[in-house]
PDB file of N, CA and C in Angstrom:
ATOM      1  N   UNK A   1       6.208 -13.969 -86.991  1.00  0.00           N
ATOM      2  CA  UNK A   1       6.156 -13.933 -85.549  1.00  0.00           C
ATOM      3  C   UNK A   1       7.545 -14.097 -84.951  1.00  0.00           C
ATOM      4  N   UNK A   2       8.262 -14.658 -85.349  1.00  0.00           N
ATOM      5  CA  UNK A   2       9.585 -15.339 -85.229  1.00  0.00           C
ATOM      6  C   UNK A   2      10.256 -14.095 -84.593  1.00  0.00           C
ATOM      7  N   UNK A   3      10.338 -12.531 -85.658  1.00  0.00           N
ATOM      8  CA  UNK A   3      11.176 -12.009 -85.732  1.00  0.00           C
ATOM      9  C   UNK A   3      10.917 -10.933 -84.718  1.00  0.00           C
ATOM     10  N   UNK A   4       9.740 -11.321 -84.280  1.00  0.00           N
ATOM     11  CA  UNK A   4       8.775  -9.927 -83.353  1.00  0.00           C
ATOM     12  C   UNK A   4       9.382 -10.094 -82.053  1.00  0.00           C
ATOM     13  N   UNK A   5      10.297 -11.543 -81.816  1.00  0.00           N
ATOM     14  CA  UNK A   5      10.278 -11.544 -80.250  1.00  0.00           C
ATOM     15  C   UNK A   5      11.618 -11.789 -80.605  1.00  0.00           C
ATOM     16  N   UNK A   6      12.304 -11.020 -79.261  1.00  0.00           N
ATOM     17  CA  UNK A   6      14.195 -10.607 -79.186  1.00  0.00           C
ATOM     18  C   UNK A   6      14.765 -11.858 -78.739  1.00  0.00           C
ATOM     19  N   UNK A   7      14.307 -12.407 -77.835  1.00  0.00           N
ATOM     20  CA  UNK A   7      15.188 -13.923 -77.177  1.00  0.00           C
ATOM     21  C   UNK A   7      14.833 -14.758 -78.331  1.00  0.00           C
ATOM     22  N   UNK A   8      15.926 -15.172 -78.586  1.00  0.00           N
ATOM     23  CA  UNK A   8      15.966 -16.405 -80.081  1.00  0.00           C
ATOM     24  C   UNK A   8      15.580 -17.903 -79.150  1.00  0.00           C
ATOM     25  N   UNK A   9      15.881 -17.527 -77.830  1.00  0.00           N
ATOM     26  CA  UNK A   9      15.866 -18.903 -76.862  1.00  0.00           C
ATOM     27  C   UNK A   9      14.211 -19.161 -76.466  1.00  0.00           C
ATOM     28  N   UNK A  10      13.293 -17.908 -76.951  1.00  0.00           N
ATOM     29  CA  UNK A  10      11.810 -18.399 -76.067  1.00  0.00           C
ATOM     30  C   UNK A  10      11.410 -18.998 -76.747  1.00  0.00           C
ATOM     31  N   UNK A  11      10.430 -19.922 -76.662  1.00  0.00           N
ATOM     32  CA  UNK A  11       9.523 -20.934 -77.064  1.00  0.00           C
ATOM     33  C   UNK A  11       8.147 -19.824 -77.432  1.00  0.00           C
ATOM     34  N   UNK A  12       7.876 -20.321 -78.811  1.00  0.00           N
ATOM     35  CA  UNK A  12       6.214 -19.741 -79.431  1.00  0.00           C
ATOM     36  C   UNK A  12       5.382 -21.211 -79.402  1.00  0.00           C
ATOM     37  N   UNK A  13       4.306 -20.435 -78.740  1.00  0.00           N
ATOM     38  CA  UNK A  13       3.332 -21.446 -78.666  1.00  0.00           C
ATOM     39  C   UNK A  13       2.047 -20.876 -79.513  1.00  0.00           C
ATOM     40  N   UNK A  14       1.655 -21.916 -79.935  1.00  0.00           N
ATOM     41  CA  UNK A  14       0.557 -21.601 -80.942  1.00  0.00           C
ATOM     42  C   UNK A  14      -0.849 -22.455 -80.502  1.00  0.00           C
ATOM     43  N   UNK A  15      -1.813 -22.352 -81.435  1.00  0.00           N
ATOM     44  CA  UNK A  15      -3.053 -22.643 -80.953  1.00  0.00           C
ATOM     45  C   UNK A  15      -3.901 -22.882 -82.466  1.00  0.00           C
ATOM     46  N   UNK A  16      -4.154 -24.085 -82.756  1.00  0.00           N
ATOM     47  CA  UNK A  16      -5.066 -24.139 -84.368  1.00  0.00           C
ATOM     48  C   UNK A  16      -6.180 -24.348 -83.575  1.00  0.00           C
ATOM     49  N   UNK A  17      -7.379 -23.902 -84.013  1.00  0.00           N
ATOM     50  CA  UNK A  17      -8.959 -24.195 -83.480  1.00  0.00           C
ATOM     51  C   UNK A  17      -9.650 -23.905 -84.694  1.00  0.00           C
ATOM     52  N   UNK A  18     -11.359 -25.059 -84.476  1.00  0.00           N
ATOM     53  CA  UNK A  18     -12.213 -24.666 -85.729  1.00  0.00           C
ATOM     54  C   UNK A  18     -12.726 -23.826 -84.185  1.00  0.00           C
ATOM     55  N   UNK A  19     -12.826 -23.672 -83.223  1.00  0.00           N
ATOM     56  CA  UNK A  19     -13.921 -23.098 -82.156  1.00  0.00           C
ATOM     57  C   UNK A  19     -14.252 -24.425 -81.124  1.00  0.00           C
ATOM     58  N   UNK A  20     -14.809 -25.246 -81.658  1.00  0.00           N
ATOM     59  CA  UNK A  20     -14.798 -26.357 -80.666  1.00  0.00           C
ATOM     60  C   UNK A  20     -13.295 -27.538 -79.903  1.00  0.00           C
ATOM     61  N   UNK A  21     -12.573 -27.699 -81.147  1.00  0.00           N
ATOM     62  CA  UNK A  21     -11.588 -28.480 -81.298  1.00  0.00           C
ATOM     63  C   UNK A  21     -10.221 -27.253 -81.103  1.00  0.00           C
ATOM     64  N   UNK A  22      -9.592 -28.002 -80.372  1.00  0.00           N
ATOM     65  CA  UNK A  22      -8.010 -26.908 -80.305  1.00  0.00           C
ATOM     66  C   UNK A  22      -6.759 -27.719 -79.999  1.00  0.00           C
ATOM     67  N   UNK A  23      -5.989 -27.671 -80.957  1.00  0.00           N
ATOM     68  CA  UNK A  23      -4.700 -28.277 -80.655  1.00  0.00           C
ATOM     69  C   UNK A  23      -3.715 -27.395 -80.704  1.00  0.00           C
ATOM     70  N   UNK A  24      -2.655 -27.368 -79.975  1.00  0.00           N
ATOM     71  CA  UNK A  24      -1.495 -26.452 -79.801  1.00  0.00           C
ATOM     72  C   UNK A  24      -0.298 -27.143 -79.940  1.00  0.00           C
ATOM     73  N   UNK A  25       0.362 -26.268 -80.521  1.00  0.00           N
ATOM     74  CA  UNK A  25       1.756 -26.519 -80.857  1.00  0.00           C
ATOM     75  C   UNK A  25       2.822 -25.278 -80.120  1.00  0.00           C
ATOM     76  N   UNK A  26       4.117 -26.068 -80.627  1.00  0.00           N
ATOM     77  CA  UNK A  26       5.417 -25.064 -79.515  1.00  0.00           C
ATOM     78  C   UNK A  26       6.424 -25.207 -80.680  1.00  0.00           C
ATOM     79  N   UNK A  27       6.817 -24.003 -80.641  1.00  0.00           N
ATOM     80  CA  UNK A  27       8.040 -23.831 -81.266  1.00  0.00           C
ATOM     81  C   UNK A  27       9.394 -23.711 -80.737  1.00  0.00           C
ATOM     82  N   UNK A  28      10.201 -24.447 -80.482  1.00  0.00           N
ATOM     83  CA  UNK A  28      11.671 -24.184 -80.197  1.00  0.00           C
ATOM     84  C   UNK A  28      12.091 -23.632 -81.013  1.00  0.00           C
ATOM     85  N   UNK A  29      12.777 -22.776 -80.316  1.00  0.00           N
ATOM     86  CA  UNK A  29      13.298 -21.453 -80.991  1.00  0.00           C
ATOM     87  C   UNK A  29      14.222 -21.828 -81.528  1.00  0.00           C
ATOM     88  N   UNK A  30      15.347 -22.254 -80.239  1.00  0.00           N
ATOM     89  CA  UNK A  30      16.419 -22.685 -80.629  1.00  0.00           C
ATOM     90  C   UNK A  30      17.076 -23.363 -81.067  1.00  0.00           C
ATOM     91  N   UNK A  31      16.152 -24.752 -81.270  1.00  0.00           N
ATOM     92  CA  UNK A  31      16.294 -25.971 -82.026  1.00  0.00           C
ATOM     93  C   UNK A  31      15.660 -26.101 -83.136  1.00  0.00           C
ATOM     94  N   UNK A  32      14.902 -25.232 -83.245  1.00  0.00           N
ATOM     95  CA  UNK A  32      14.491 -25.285 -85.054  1.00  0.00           C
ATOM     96  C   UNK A  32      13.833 -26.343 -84.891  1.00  0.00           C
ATOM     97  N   UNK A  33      12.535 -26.407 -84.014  1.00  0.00           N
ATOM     98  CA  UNK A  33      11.889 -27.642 -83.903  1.00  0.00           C
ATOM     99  C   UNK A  33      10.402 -27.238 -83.925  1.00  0.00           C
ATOM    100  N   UNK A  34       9.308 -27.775 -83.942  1.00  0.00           N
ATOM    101  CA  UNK A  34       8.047 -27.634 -84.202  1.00  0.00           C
ATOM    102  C   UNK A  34       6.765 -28.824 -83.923  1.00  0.00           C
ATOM    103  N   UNK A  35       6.573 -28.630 -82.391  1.00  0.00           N
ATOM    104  CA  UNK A  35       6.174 -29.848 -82.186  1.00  0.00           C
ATOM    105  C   UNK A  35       4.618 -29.615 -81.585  1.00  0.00           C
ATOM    106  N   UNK A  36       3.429 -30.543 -82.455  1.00  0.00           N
ATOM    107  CA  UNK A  36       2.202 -30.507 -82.048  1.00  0.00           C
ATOM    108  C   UNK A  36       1.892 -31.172 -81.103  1.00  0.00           C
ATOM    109  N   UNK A  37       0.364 -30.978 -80.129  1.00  0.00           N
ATOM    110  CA  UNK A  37       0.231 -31.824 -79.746  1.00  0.00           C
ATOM    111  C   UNK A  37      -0.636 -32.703 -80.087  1.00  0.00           C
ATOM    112  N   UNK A  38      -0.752 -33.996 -79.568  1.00  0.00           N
ATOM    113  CA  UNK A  38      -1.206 -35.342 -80.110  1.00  0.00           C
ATOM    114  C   UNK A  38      -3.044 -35.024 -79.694  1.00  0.00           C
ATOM    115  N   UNK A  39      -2.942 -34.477 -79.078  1.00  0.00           N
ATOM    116  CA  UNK A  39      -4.211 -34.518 -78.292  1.00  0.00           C
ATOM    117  C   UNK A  39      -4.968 -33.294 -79.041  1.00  0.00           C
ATOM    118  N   UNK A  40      -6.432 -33.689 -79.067  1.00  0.00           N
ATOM    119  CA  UNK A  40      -7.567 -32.751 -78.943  1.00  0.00           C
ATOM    120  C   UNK A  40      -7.585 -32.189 -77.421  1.00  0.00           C
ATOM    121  N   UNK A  41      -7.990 -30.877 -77.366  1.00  0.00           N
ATOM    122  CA  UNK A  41      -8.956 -30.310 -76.382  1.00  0.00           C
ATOM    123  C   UNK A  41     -10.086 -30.362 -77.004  1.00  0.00           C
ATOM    124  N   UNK A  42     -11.345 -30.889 -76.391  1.00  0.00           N
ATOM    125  CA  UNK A  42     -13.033 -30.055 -76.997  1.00  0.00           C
ATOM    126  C   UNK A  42     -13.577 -29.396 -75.777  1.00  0.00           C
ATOM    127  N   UNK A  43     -13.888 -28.437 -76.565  1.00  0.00           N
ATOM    128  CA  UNK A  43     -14.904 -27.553 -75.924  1.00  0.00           C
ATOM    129  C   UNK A  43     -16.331 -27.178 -75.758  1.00  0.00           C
ATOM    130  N   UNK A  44     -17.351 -27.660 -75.181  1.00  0.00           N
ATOM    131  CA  UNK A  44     -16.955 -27.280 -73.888  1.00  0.00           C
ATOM    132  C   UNK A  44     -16.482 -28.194 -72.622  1.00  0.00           C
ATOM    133  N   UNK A  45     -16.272 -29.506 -73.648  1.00  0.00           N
ATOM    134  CA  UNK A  45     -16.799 -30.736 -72.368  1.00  0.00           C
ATOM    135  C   UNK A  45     -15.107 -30.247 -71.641  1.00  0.00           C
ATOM    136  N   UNK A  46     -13.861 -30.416 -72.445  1.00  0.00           N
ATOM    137  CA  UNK A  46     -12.541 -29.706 -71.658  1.00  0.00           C
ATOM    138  C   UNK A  46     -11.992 -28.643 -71.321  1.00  0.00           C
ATOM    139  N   UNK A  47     -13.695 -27.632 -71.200  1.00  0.00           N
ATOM    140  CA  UNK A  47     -13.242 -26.346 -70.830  1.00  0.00           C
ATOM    141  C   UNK A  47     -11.815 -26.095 -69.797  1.00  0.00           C
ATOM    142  N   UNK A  48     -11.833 -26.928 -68.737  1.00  0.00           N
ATOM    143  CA  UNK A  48     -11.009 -26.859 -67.330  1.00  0.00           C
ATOM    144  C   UNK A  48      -9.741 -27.267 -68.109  1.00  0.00           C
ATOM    145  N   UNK A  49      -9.706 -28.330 -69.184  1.00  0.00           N
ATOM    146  CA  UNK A  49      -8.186 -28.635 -69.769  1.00  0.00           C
ATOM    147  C   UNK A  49      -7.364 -27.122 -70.488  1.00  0.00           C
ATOM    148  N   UNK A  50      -8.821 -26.517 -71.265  1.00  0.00           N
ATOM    149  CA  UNK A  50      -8.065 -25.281 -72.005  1.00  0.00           C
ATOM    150  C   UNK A  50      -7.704 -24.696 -71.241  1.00  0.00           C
ATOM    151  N   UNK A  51      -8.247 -24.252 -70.303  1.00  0.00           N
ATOM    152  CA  UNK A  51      -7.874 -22.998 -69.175  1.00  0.00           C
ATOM    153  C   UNK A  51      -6.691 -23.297 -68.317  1.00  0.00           C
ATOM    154  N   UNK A  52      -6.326 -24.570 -68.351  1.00  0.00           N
ATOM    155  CA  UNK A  52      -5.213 -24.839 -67.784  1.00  0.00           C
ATOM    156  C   UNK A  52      -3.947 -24.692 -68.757  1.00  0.00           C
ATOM    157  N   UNK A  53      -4.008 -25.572 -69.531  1.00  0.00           N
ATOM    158  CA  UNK A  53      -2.873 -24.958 -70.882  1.00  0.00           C
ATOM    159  C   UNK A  53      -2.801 -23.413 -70.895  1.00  0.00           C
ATOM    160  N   UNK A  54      -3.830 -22.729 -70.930  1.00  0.00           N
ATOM    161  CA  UNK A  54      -3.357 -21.245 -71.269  1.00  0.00           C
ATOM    162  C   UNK A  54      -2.797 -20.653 -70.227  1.00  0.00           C
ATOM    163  N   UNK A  55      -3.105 -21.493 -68.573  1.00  0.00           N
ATOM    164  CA  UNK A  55      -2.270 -21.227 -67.557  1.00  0.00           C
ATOM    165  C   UNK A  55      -0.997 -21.089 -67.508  1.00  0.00           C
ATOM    166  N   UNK A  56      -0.526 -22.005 -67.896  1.00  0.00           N
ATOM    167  CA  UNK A  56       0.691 -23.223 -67.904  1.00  0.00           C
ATOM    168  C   UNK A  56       1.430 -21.939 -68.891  1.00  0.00           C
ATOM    169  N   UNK A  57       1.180 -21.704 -69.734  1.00  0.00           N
ATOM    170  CA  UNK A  57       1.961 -20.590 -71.090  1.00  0.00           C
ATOM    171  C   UNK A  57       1.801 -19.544 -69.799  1.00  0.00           C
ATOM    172  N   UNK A  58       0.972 -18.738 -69.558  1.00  0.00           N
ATOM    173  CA  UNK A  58       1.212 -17.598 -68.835  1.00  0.00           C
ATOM    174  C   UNK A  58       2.008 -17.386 -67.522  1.00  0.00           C
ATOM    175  N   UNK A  59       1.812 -18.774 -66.971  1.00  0.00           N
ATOM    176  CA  UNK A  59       3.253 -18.575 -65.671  1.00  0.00           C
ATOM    177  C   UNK A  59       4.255 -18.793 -66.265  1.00  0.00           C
ATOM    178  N   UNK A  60       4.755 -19.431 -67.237  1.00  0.00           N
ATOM    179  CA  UNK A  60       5.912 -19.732 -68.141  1.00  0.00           C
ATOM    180  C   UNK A  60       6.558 -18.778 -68.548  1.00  0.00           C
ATOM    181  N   UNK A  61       5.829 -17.793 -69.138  1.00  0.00           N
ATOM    182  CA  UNK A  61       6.243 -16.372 -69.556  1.00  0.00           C
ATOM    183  C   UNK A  61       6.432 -15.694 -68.569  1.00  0.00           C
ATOM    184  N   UNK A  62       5.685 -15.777 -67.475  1.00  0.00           N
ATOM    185  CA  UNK A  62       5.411 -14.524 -66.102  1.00  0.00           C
ATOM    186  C   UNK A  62       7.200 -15.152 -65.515  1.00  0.00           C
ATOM    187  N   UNK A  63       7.450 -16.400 -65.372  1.00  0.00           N
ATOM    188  CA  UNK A  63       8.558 -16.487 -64.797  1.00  0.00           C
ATOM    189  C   UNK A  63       9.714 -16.361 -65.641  1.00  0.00           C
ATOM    190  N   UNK A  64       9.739 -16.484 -66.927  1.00  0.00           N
ATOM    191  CA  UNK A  64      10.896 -15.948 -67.572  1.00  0.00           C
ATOM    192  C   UNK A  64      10.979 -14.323 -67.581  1.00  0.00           C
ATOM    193  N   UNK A  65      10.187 -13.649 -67.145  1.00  0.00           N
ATOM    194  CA  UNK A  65      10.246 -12.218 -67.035  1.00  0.00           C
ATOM    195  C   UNK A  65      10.982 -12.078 -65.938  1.00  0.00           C
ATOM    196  N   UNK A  66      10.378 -12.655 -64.679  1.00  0.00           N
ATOM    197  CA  UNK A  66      11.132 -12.313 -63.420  1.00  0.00           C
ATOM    198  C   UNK A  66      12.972 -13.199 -63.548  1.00  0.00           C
ATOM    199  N   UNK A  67      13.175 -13.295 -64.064  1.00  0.00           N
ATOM    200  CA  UNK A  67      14.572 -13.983 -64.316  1.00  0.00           C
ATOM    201  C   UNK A  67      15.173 -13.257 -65.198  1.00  0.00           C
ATOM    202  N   UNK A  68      14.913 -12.330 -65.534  1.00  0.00           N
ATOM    203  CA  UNK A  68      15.846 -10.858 -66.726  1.00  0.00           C
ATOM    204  C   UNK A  68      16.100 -10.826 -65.538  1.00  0.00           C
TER     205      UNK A  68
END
């Protein structure tokens, strides 16, 4: 995945799930770092938590676009 994206500076964010349980992690690109998070999401009782995290990544990206 690393090599698929041109800015060495963006952050990959990832997502482990069995389906109910989901924890996400971020990759610094540039620091060669790899950091999970501490927390469960479950689903469905934190539906509103997932949908917000996947928010949070998509304006993140939407505004590093408008800044090329």
């Amino acid at each position: 995945m690393d090599n698929l994206i041109d800015d060495k500076n963006r952050d990959i964010y990832g997502v482990i799930t069995i389906g109910t349980d989901w924890i996400f992690v971020k990759v610094d690109r540039a620091n060669k770092i790899i950091t999970k998070d501490k927390k469960i999401v479950r689903v469905p009782e934190e539906l509103d938590k997932l949908l917000g995290i996947f928010s949070f990544i998509i304006d993140e990206e939407e505004i590093l676009e408008e800044l090329k």
